[in-house]
Protein backbone atom coordinates (compact mmCIF):
# COMPACT_ATOMS: atom_id res chain seq x y z
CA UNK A 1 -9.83 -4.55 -5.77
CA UNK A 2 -6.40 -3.67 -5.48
CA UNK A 3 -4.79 -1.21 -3.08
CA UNK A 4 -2.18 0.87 -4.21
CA UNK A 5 0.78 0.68 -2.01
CA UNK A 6 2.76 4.34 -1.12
CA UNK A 7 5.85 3.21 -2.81
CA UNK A 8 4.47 2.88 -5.90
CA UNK A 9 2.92 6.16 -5.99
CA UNK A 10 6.49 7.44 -4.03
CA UNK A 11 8.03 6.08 -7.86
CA UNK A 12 5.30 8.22 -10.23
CA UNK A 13 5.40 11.22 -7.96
CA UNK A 14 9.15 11.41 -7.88
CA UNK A 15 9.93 9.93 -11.56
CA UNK A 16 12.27 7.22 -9.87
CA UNK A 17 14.66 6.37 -12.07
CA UNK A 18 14.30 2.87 -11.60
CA UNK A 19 10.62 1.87 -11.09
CA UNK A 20 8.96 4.96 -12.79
CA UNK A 21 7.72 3.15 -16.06
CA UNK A 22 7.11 -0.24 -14.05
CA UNK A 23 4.78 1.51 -11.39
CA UNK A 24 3.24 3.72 -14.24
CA UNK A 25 2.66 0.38 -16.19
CA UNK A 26 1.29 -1.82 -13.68
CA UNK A 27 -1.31 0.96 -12.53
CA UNK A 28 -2.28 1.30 -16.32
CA UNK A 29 -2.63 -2.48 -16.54
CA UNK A 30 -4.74 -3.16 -13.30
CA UNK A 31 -6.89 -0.01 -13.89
CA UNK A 32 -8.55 -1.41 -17.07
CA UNK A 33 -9.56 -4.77 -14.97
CA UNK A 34 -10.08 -3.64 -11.07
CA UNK A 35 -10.90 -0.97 -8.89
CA UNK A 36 -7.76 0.51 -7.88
CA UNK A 37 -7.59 2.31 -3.99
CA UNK A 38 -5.47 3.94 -1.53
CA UNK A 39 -6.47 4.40 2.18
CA UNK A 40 -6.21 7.17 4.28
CA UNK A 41 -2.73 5.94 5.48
CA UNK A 42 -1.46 6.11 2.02
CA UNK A 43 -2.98 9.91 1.81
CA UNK A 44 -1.87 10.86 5.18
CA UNK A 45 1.73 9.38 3.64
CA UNK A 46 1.96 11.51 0.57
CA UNK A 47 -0.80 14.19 0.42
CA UNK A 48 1.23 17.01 1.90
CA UNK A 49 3.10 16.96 -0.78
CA UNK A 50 0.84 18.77 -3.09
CA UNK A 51 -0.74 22.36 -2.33
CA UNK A 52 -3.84 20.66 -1.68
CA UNK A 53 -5.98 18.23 -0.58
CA UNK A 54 -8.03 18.41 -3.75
CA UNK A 55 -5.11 18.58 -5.93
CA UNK A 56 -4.42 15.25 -4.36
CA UNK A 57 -7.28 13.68 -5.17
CA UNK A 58 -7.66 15.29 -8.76
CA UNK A 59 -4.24 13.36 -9.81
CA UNK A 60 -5.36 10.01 -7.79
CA UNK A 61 -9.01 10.42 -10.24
CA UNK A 62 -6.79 10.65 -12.93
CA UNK A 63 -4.92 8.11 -12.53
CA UNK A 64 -8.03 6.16 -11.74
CA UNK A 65 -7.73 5.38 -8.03
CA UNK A 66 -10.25 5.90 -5.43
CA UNK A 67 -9.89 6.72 -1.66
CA UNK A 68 -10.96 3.68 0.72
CA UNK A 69 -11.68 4.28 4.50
CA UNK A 70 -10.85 1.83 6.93
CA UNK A 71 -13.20 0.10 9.19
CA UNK A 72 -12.54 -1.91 12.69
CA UNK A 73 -12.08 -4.80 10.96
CA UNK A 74 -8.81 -3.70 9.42
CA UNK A 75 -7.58 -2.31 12.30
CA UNK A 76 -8.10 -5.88 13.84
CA UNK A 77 -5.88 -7.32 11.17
CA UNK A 78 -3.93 -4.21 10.96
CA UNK A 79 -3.36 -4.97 14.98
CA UNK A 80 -2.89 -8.92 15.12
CA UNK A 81 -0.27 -8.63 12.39
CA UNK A 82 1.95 -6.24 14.16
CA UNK A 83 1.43 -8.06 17.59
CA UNK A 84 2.72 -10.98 16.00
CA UNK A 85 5.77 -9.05 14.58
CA UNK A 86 6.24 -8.16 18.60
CA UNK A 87 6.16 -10.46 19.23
CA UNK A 88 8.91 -11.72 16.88
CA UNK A 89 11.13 -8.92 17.41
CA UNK A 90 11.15 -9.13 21.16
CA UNK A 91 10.38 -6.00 23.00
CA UNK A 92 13.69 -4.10 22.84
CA UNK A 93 14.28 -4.27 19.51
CA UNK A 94 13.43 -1.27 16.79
CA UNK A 95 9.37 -1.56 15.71
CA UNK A 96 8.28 -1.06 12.28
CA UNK A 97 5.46 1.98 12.33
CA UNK A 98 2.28 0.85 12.26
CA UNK A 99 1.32 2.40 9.16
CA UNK A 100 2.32 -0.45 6.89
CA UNK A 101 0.29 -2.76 9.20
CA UNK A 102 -2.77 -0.72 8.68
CA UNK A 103 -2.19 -0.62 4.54
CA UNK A 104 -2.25 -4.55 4.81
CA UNK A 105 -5.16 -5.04 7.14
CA UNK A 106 -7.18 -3.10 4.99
CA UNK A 107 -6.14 -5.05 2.23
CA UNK A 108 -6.50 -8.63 4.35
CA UNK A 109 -9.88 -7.15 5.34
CA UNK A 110 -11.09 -6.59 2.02
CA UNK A 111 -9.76 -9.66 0.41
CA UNK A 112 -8.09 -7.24 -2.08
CA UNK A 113 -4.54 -7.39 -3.90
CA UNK A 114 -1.86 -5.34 -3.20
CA UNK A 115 0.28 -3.49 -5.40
CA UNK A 116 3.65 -3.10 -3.87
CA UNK A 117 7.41 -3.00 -4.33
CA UNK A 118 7.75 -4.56 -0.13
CA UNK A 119 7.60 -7.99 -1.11
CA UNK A 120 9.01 -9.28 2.45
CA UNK A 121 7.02 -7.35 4.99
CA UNK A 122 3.35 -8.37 3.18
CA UNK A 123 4.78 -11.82 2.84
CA UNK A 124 5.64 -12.51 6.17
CA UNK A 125 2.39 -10.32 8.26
CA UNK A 126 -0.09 -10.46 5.24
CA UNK A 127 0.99 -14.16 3.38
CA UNK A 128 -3.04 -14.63 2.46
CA UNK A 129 -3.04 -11.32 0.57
CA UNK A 130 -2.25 -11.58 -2.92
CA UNK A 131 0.83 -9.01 -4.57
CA UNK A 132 1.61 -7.62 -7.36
CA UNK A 133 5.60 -7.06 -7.17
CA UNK A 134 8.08 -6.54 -9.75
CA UNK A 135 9.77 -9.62 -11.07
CA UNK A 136 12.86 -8.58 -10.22
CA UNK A 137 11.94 -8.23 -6.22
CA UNK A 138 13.42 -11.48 -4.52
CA UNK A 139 12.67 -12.02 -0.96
């Protein structure tokens, strides 16, 4: 299982200049060996931008990506991640949302991969979850 991460989708939806072919690639490659997801964070992150909620979902079954819900059990992982980054921060510094600690909860929960250009973040609140980054990402 491997959960598809908004920024990738952010790079085929927009044609990024940059990471375009190496999102398009790497959803190619890891659709012909695992079942490829996004949760409803991820849809709640990028659906508007199409006329539809349908029309959403046709281009996701195209590209050969399902839609995951998310149970209590990610939302505990989702949860005891981001109190540990408040942890870290202190409590007057700027928070993260908590949308990218939901993304990898889910993924923690599931015991699924995560395909991702935000190398750091997962690495540092999610370091059991295995990534799928672009060699180029150093953190």
């Amino acid at each position: 299982m491997i959960l598809v991460d908004s920024n990738i989708l952010i790079d085929l939806f927009s044609h990024d200049a940059q990471w375009y072919d190496w999102s398009r690639e790497q959803i190619g490659r890891a659709a012909h060996g695992a079942y490829l997801f996004v949760n409803p964070i991820v849809v709640g992150e990028l659906s508007w931008k199409f006329e539809s909620f349908e029309r959403f979902t046709q281009i996701l079954t195209a590209l050969l990506i399902g839609i995951e819900p998310f149970d209590g059990k990610a939302g505990h992982c989702a949860g005891d991640a981001y109190h540990r980054y408040r942890l870290r921060r202190g409590e007057d510094s700027p928070k993260l949302p908590l949308p990218d600690f939901l993304i990898g909860g889910h993924a923690q929960s599931l015991g699924a991969t995560i395909l991702t250009r935000d190398a750091r973040f997962y690495r540092v609140y999610f370091p059991q979850v295995p990534l799928i980054l672009p060699e180029t990402i150093n953190d």
